[in-house]
Protein backbone atom coordinates (compact mmCIF):
# COMPACT_ATOMS: atom_id res chain seq x y z
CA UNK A 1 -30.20 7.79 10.82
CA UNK A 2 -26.56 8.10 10.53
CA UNK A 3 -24.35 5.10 9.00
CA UNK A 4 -22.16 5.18 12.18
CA UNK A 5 -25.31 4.11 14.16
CA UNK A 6 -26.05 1.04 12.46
CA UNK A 7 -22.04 0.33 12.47
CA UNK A 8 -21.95 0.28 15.89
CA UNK A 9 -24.40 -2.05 16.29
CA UNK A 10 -22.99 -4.43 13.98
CA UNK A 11 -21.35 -7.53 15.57
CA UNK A 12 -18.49 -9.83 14.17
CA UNK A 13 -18.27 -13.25 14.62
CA UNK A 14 -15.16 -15.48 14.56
CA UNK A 15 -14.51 -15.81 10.99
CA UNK A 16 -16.32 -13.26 9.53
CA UNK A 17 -15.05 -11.79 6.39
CA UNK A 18 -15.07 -8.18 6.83
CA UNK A 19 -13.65 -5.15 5.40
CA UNK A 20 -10.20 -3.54 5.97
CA UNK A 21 -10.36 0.43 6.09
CA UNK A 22 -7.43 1.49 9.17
CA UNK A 23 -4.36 3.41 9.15
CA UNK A 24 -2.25 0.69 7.02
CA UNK A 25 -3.79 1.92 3.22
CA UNK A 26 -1.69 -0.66 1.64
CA UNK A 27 -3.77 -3.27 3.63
CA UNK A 28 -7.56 -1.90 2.79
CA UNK A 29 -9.65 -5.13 1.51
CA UNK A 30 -11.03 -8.02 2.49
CA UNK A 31 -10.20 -10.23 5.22
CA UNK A 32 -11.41 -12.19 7.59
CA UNK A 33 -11.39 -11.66 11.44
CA UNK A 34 -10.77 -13.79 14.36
CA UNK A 35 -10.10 -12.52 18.00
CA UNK A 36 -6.24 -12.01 18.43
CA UNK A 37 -4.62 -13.60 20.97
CA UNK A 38 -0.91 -12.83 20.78
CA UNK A 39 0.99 -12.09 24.18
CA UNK A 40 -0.26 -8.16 23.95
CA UNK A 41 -3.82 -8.66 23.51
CA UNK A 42 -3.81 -11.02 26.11
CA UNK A 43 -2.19 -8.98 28.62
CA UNK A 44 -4.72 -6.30 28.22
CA UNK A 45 -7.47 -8.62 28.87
CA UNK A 46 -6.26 -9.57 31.71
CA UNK A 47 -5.81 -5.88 33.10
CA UNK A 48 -9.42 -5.76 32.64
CA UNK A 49 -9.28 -3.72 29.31
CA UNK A 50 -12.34 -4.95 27.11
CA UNK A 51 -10.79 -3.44 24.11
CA UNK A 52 -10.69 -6.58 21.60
CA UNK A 53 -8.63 -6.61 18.89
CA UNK A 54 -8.59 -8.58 15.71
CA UNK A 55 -6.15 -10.44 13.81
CA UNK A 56 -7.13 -10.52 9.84
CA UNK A 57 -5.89 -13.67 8.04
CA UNK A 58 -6.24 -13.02 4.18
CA UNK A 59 -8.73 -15.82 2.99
CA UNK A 60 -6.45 -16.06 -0.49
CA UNK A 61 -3.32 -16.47 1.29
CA UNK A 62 -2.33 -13.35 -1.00
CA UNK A 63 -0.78 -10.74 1.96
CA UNK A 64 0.38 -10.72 5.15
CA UNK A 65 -1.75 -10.83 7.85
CA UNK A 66 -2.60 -8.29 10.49
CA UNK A 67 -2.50 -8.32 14.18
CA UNK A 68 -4.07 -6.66 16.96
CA UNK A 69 -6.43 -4.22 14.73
CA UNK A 70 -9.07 -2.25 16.56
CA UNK A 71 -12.70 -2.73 16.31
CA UNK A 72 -13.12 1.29 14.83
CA UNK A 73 -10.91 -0.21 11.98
CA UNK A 74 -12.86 -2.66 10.08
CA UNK A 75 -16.70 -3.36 9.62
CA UNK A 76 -17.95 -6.41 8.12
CA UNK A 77 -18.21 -6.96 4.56
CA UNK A 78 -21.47 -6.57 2.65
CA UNK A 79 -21.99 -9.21 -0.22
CA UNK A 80 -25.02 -8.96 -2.82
């Protein structure tokens, strides 16, 4: 079975540490992911869009963190 499969079934949960891998290469690593609720995300809910977006808050408090980042672009981490 193909790896996309089994990523699409994968869920993430409020502070999950997942992986970084979108558009932004000088943000790929480890982060971890609650839903994002700024002013644009919420507006799309609202419209009835069910696309939810992330925002990734570096766990070290070493970068910037990132808003509004799309489900395709990050999958959860795998430790061990």
């Amino acid at each position: 079975m193909s790896d996309t499969l089994f990523r699409s079934a994968d869920l993430i949960e409020p502070y999950d540490l997942v992986v970084y891998a979108g558009s932004k290469a000088e943000f790929h690593g480890f982060y971890e992911a609650v839903p994002c609720f700024c002013r644009h995300c919420i507006h799309d809910f609202a419209r009835g869009r069910n696309d939810v977006r992330y925002e990734l808050v570096d766990p070290w408090g070493e970068s910037a963190q990132l808003r509004c980042v799309r489900r395709a672009s990050i999958r959860p981490a795998r430790l061990g």
